[in-house]
C-alpha atoms as a PDB file:
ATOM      1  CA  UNK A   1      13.071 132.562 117.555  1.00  0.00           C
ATOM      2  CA  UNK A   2      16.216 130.216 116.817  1.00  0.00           C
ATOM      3  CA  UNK A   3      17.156 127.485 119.220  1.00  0.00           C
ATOM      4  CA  UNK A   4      20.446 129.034 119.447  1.00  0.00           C
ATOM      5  CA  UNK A   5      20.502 132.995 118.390  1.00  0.00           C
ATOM      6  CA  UNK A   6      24.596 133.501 117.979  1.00  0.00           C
ATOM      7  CA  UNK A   7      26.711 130.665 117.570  1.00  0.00           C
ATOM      8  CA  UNK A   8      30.345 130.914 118.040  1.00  0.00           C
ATOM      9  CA  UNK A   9      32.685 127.862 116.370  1.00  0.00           C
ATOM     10  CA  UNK A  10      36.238 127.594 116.903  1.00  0.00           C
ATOM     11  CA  UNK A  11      37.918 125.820 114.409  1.00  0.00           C
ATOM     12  CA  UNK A  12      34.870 125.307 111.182  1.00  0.00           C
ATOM     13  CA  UNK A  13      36.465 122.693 109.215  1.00  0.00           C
ATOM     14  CA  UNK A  14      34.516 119.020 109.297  1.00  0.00           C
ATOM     15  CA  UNK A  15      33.144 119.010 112.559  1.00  0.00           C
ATOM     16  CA  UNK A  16      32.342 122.882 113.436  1.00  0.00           C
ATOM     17  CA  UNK A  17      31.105 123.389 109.696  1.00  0.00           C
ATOM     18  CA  UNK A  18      28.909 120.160 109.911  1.00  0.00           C
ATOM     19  CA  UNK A  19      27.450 121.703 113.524  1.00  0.00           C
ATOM     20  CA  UNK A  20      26.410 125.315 111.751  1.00  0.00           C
ATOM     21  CA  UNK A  21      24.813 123.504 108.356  1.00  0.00           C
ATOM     22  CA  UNK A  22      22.894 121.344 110.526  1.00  0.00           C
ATOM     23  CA  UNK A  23      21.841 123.450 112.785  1.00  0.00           C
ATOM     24  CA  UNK A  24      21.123 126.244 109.300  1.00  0.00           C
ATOM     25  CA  UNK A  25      19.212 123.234 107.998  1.00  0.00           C
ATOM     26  CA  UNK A  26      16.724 122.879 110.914  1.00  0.00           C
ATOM     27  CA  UNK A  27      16.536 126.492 111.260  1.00  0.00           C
ATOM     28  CA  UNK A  28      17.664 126.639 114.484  1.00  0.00           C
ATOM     29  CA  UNK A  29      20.421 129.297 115.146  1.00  0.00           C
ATOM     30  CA  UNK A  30      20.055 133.123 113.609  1.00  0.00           C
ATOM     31  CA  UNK A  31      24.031 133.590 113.226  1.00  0.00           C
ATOM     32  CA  UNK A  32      26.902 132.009 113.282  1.00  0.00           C
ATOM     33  CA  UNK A  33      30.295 133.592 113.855  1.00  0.00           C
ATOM     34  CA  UNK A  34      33.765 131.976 113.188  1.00  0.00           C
ATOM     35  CA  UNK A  35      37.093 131.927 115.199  1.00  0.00           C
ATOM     36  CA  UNK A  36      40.117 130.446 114.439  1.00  0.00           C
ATOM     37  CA  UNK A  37      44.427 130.347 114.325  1.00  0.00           C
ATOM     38  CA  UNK A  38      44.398 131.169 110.321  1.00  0.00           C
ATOM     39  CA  UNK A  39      41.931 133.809 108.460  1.00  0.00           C
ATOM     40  CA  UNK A  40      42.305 131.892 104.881  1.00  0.00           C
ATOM     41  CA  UNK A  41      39.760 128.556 106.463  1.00  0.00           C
ATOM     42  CA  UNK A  42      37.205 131.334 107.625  1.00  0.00           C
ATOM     43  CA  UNK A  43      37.032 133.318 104.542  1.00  0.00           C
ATOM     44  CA  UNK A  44      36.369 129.820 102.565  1.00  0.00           C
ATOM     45  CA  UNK A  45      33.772 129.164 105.383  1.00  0.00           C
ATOM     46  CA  UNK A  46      32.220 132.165 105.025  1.00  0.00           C
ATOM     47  CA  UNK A  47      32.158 132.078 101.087  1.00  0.00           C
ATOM     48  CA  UNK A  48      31.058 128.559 101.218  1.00  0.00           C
ATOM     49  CA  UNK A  49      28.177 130.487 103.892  1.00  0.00           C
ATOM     50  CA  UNK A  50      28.687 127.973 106.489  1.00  0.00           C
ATOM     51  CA  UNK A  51      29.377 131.186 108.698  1.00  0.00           C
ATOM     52  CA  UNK A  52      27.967 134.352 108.714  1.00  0.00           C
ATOM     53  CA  UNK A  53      30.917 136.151 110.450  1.00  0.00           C
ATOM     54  CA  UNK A  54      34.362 136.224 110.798  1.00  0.00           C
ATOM     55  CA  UNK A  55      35.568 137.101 114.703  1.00  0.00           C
ATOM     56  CA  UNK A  56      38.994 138.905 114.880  1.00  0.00           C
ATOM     57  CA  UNK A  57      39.718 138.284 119.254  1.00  0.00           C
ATOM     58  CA  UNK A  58      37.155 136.174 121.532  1.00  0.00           C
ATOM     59  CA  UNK A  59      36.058 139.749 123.169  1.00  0.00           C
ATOM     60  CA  UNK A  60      34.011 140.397 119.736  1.00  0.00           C
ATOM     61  CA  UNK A  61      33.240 136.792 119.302  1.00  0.00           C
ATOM     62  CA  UNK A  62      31.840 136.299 122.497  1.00  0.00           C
ATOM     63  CA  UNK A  63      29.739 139.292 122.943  1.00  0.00           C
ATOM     64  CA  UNK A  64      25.797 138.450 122.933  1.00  0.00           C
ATOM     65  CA  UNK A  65      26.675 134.518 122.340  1.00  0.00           C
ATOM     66  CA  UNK A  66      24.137 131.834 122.994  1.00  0.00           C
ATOM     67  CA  UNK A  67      26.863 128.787 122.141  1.00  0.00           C
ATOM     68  CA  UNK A  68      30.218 128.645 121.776  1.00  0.00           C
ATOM     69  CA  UNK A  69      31.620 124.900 119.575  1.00  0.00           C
ATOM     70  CA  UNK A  70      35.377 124.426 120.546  1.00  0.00           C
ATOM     71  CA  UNK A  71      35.840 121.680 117.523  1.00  0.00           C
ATOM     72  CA  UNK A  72      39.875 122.347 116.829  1.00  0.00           C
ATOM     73  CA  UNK A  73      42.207 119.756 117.770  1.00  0.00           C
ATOM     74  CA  UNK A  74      42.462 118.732 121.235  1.00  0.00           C
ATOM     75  CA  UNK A  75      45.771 119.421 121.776  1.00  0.00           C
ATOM     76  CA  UNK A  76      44.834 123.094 121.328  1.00  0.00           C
ATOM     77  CA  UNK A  77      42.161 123.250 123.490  1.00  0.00           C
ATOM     78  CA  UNK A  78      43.927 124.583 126.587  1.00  0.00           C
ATOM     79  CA  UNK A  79      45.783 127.691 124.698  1.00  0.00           C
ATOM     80  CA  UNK A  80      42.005 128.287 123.106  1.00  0.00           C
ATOM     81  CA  UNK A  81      40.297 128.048 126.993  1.00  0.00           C
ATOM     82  CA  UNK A  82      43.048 130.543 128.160  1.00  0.00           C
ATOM     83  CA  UNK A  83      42.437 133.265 125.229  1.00  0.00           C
ATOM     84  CA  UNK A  84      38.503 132.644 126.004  1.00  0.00           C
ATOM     85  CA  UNK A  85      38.184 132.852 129.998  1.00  0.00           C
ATOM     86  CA  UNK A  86      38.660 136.220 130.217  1.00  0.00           C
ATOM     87  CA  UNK A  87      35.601 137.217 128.096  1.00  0.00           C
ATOM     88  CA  UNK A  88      33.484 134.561 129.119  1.00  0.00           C
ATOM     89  CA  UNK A  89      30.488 135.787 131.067  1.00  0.00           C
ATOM     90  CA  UNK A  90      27.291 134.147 132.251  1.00  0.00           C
ATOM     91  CA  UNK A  91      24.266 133.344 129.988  1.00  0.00           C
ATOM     92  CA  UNK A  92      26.760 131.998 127.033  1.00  0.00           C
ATOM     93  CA  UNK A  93      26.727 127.611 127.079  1.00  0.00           C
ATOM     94  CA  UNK A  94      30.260 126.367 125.946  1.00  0.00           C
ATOM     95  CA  UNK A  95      30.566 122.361 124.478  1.00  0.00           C
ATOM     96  CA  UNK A  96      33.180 121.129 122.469  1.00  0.00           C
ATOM     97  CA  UNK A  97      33.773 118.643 119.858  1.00  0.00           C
ATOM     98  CA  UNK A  98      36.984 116.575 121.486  1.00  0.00           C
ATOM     99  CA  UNK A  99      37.487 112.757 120.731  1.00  0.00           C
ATOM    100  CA  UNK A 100      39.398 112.898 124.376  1.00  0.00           C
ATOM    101  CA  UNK A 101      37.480 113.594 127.754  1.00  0.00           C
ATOM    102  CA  UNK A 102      39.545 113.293 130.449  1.00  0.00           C
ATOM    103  CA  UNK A 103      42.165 116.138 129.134  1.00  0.00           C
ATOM    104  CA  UNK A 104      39.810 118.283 127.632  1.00  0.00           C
ATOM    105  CA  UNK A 105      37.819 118.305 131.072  1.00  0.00           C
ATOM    106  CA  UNK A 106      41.661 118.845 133.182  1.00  0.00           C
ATOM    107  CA  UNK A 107      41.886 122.429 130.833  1.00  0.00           C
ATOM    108  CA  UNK A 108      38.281 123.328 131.041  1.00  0.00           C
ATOM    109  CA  UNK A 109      38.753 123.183 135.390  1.00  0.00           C
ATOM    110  CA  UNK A 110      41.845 125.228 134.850  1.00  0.00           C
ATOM    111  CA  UNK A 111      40.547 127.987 132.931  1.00  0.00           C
ATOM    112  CA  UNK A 112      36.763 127.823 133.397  1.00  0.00           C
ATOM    113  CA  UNK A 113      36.480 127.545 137.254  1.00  0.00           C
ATOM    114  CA  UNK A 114      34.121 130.684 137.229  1.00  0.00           C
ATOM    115  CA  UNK A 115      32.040 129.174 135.087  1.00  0.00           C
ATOM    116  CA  UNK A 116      31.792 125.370 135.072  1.00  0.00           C
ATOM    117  CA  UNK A 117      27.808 125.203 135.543  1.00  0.00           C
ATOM    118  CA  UNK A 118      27.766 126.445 131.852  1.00  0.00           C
ATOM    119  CA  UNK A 119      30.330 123.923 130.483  1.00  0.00           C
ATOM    120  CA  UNK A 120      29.427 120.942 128.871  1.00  0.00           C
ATOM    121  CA  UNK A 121      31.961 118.554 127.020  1.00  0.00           C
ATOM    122  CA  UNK A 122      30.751 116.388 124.216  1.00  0.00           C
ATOM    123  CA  UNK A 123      31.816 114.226 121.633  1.00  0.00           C
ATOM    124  CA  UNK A 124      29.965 113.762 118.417  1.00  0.00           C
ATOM    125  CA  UNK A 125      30.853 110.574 116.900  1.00  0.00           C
ATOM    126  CA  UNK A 126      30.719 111.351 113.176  1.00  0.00           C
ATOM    127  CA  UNK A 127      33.808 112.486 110.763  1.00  0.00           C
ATOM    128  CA  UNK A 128      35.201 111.215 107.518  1.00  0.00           C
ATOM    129  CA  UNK A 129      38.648 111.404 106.297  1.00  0.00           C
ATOM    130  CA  UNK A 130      38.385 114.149 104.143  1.00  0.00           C
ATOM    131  CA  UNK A 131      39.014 117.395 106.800  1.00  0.00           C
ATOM    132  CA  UNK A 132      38.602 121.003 106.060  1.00  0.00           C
ATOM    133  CA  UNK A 133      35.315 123.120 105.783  1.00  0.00           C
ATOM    134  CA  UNK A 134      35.048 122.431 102.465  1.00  0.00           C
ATOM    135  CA  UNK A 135      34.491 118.786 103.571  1.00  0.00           C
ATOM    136  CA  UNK A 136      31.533 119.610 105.866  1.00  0.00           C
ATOM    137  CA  UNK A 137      27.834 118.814 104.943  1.00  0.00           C
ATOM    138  CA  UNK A 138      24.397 119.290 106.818  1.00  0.00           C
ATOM    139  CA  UNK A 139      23.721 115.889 107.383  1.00  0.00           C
ATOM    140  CA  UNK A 140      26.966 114.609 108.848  1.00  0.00           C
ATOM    141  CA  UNK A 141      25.184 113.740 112.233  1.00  0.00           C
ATOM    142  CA  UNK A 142      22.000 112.160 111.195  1.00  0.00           C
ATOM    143  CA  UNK A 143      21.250 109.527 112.934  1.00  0.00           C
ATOM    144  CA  UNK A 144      24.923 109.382 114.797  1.00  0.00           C
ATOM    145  CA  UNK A 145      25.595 109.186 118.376  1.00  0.00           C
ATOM    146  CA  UNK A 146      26.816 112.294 120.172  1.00  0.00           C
ATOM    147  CA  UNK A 147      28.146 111.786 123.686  1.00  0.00           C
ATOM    148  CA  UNK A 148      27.414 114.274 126.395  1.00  0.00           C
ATOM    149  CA  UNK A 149      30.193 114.304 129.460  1.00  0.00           C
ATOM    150  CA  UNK A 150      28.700 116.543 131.773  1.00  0.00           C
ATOM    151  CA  UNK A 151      30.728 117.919 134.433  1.00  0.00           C
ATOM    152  CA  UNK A 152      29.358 117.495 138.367  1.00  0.00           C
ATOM    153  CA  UNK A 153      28.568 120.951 137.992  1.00  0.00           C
ATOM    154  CA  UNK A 154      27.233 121.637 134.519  1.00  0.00           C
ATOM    155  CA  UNK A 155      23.442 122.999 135.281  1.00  0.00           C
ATOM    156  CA  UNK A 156      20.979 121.084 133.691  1.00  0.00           C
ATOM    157  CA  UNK A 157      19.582 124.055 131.232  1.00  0.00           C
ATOM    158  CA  UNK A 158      22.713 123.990 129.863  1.00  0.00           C
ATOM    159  CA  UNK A 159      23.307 120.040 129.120  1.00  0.00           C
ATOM    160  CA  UNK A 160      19.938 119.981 128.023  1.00  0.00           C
ATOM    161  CA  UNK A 161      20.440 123.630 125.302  1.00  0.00           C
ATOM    162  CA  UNK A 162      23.610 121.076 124.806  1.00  0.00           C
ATOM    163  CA  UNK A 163      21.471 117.622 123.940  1.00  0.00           C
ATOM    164  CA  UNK A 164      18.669 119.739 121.779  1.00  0.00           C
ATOM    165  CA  UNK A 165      21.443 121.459 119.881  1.00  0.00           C
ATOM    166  CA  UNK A 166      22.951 118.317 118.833  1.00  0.00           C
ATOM    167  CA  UNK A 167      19.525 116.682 118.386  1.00  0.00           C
ATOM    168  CA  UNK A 168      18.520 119.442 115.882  1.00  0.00           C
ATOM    169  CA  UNK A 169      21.248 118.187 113.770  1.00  0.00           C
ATOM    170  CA  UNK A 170      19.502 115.241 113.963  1.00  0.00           C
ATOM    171  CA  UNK A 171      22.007 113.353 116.472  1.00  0.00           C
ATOM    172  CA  UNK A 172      21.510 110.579 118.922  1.00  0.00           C
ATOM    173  CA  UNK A 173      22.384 112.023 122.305  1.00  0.00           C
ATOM    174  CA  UNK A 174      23.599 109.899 125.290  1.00  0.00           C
ATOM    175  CA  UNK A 175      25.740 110.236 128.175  1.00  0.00           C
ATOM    176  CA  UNK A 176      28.723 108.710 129.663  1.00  0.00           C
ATOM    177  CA  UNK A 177      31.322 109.641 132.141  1.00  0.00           C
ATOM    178  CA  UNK A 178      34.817 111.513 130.886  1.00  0.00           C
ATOM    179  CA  UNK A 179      36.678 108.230 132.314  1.00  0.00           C
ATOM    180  CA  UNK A 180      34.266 105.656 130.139  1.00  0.00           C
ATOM    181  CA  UNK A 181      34.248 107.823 127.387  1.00  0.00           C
ATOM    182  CA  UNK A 182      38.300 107.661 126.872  1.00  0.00           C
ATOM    183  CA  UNK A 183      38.162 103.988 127.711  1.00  0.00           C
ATOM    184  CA  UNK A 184      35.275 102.941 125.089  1.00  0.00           C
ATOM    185  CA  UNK A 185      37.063 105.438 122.183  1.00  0.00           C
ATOM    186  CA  UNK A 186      40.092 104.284 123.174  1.00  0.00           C
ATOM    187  CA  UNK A 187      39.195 101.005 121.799  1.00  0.00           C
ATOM    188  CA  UNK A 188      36.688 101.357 118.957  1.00  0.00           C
ATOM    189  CA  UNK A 189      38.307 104.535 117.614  1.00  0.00           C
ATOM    190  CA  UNK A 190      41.404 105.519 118.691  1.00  0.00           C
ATOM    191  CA  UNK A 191      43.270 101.996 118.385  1.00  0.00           C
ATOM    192  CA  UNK A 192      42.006 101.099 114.544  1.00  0.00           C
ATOM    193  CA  UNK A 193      43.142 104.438 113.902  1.00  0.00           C
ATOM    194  CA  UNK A 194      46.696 104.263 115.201  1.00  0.00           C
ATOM    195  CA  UNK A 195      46.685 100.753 113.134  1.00  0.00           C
ATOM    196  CA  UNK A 196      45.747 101.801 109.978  1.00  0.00           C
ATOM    197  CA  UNK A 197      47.928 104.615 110.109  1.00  0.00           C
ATOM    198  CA  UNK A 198      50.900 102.312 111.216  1.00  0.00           C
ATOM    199  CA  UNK A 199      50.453  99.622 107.924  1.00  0.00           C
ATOM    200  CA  UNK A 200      50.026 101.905 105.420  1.00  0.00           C
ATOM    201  CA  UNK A 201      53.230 103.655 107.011  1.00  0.00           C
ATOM    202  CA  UNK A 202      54.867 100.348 107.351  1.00  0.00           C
ATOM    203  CA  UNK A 203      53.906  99.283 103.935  1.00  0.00           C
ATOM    204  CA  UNK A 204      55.106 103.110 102.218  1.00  0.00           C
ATOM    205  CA  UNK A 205      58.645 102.620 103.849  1.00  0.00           C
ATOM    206  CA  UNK A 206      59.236  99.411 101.958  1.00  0.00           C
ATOM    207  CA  UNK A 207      61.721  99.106  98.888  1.00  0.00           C
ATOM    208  CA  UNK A 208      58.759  97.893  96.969  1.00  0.00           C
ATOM    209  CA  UNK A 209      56.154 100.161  97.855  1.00  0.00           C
ATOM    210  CA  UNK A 210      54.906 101.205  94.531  1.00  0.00           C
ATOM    211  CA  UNK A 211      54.385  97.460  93.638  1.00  0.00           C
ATOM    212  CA  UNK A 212      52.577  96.711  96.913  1.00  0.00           C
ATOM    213  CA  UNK A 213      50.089  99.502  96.314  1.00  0.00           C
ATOM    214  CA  UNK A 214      49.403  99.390  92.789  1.00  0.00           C
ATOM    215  CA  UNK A 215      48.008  95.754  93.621  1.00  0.00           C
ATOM    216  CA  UNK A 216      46.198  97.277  96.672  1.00  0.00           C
ATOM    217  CA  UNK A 217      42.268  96.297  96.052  1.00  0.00           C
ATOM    218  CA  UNK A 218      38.831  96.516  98.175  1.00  0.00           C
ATOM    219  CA  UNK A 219      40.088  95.117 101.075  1.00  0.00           C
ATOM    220  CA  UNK A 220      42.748  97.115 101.730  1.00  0.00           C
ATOM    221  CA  UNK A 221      41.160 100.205 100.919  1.00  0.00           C
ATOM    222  CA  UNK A 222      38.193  99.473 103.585  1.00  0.00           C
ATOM    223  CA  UNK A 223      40.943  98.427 106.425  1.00  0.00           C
ATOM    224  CA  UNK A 224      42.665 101.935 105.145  1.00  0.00           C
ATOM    225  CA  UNK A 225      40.305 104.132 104.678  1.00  0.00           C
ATOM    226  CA  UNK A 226      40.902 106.398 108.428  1.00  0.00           C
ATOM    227  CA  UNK A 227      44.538 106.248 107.195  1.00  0.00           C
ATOM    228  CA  UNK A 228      43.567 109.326 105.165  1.00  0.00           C
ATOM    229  CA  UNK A 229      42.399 111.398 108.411  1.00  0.00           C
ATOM    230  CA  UNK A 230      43.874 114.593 109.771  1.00  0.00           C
ATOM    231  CA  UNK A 231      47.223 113.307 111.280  1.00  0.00           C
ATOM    232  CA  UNK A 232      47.283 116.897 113.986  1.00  0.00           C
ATOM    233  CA  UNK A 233      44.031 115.870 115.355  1.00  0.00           C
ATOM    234  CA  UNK A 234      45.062 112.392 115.265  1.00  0.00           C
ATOM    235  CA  UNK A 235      48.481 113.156 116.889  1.00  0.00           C
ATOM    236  CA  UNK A 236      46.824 115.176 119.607  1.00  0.00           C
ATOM    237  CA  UNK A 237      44.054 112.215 120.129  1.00  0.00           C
ATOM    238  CA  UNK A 238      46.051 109.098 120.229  1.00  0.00           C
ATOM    239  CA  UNK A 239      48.276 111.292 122.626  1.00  0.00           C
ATOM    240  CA  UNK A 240      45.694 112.926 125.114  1.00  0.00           C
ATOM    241  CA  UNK A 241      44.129 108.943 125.433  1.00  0.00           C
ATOM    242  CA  UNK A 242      47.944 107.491 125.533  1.00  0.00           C
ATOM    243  CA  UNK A 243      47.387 105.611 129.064  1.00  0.00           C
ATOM    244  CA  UNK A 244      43.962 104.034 127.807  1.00  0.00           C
ATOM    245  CA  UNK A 245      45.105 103.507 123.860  1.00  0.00           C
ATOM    246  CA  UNK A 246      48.477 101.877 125.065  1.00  0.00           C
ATOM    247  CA  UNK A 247      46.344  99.280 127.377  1.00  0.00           C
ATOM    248  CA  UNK A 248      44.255  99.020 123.746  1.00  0.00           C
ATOM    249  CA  UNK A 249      47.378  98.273 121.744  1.00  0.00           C
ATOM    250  CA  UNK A 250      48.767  95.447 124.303  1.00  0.00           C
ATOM    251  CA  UNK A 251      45.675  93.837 124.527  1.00  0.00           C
ATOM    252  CA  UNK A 252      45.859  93.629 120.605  1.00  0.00           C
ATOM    253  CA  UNK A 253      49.215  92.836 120.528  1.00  0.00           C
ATOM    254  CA  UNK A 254      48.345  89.802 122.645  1.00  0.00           C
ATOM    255  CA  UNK A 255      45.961  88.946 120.298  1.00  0.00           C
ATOM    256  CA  UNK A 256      48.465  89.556 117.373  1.00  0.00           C
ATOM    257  CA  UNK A 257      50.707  86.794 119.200  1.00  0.00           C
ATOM    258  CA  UNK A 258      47.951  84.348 119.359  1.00  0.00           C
ATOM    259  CA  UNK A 259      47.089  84.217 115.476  1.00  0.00           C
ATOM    260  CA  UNK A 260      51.274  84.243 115.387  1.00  0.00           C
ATOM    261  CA  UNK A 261      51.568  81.460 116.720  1.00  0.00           C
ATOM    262  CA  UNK A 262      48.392  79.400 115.114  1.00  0.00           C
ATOM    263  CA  UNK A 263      50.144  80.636 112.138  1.00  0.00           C
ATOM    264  CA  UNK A 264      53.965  78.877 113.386  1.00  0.00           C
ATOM    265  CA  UNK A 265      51.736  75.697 114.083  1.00  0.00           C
ATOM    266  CA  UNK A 266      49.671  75.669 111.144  1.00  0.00           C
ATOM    267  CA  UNK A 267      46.429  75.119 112.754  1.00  0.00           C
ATOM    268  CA  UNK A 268      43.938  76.138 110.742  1.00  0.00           C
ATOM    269  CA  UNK A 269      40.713  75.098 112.567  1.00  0.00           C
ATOM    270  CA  UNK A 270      41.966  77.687 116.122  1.00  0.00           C
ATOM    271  CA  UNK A 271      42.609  80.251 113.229  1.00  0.00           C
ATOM    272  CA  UNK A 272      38.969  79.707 111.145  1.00  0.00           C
ATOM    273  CA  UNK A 273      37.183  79.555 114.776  1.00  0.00           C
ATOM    274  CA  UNK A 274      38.832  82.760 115.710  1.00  0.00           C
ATOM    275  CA  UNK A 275      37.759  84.158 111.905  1.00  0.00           C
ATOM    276  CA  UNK A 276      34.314  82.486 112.704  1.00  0.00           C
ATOM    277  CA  UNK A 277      33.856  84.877 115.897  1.00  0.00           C
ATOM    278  CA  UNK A 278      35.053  87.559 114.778  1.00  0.00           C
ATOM    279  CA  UNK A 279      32.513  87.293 111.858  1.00  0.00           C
ATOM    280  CA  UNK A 280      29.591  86.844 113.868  1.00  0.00           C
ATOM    281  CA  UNK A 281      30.800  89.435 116.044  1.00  0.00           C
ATOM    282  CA  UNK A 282      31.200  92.174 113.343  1.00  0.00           C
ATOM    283  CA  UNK A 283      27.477  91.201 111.407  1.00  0.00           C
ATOM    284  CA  UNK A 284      25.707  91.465 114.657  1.00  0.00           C
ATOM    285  CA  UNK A 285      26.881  94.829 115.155  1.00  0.00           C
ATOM    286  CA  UNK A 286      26.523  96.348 111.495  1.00  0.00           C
ATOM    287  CA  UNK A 287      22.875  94.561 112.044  1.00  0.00           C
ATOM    288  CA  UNK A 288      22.297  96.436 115.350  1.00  0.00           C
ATOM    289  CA  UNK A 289      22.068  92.817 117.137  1.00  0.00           C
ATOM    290  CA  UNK A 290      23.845  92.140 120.474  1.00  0.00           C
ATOM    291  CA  UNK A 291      27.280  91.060 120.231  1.00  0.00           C
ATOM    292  CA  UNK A 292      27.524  87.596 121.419  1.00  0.00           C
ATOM    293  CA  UNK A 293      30.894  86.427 121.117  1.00  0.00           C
ATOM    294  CA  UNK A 294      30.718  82.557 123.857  1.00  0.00           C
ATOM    295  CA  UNK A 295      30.961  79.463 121.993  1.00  0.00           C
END
């Protein structure tokens, strides 16, 4: 017998479609059904075979389900946890696949009071910025973190059916609070986001655009590269986490001022020490090493 016997995914592009390979590829759900606003994505997904069934209303979807995925955009999450309450009955585990905690957790209280011991938020922290089922593969979540946010009253059966789901797909699971989560993301994730979509914005507006990027080379490419991610989910992220990404942003805009004005001054040994931790920094994490930033 599967792990998980009926999975239900709402929303099987990257994410949700990376979830059901995964979980194909360790043979450890029997079927998967999708759900979703538009039928065109779920007839590719079910061509492609990353589902097994397309759902026409949650009542049909929901029936018999082990697992329910929410992995659409967070911003809507709460019009998706209205259409599901009614149908949601006991014995059926619901996670999700939100970059944003604190918001997603807010809708699932308002619509899921009846059931909250079988609710358990998560985060995987994989993607790419290609989006779209097409995009998905089985072994997006090897050896990535997935963050569990368990609710005060999420039973334990069902954050662990959560963990060994996402552990089947080979994930890392740990666990953090909905407040840290937003706070962490808000910095490693959500800011570099929001700044690489603001350059190459910047940088498109400009009278001599097509020069700039036809000169464009490795570096700019790597400092770009999230720039081509999904700009609803992004919107809805960078939105949801707004109090904790604008403390983010000043903080970095403080920073910004500080090279400014080694730059005015020309001092070149502040900016190369500044270059020099920021190296060390960066190597010791791509190494796995502690990131030891003191002089």
């Amino acid at each position: 017998m599967p792990l998980v016997e009926k999975l239900v995914i709402c929303g099987v592009g990257l994410i949700g479609g990376s979830f059901a390979l995964g979980l194909k590829r360790a043979q450890a759900v029997g079927h998967v059904v999708g759900i979703g606003r538009r039928r065109e994505p779920l007839e590719r997904a079910l061509a492609l075979g990353v589902i097994d069934e397309i759902a026409t209303d949650w009542a049909e979807a929901l029936r018999d389900a082990d697992l329910v995925l929410l992995a659409a955009p967070v911003g809507q999450m709460d019009t998706i946890m209205a259409a599901m309450a009614p149908h949601l009955r006991d014995g059926t585990v619901v996670t999700d696949a939100g970059s944003t905690k604190r918001d997603v957790v807010a809708a699932i209280r308002r619509h899921f009071g009846h059931c909250l011991a079988q609710v358990v938020p998560a985060h995987p922290i994989a993607g790419a910025e290609k989006s779209g089922v097409e995009a998905a593969f089985a072994d997006l979540y090897v050896k990535r973190k997935v963050v569990l946010t368990p609710l005060a009253e999420s039973r334990g059966e069902a954050v662990e059916f959560v963990r060994a789901a996402w552990q089947a797909c080979g994930a890392t699971v740990v666990d953090m609070s909905p407040q840290e989560h937003d706070q962490v993301f808000a910095a490693v994730s959500h800011l570099p986001h929001l700044l690489a979509f603001g350059l190459v914005d910047d940088l498109a507006q400009r009278d001599n655009a097509e020069l700039l990027f036809s000169h464009a080379a490795s570096g700019f490419r790597d400092f770009t590269r999230i720039a081509g991610s999904h700009p609803e989910m992004w919107r809805d992220i960078c939105v949801a986490n707004r109090v904790a990404l604008l403390a983010e942003l000043d903080a970095y805009l403080d920073e910004m001022a500080r090279l400014r004005a080694m730059l005015v001054a020309g001092d070149g040994p502040a900016l190369e020490a500044v270059f020099e931790r920021a190296r060390r920094a960066r190597n010791a994490w791509a190494e796995g090493l502690p990131v030891q930033t003191a002089e």
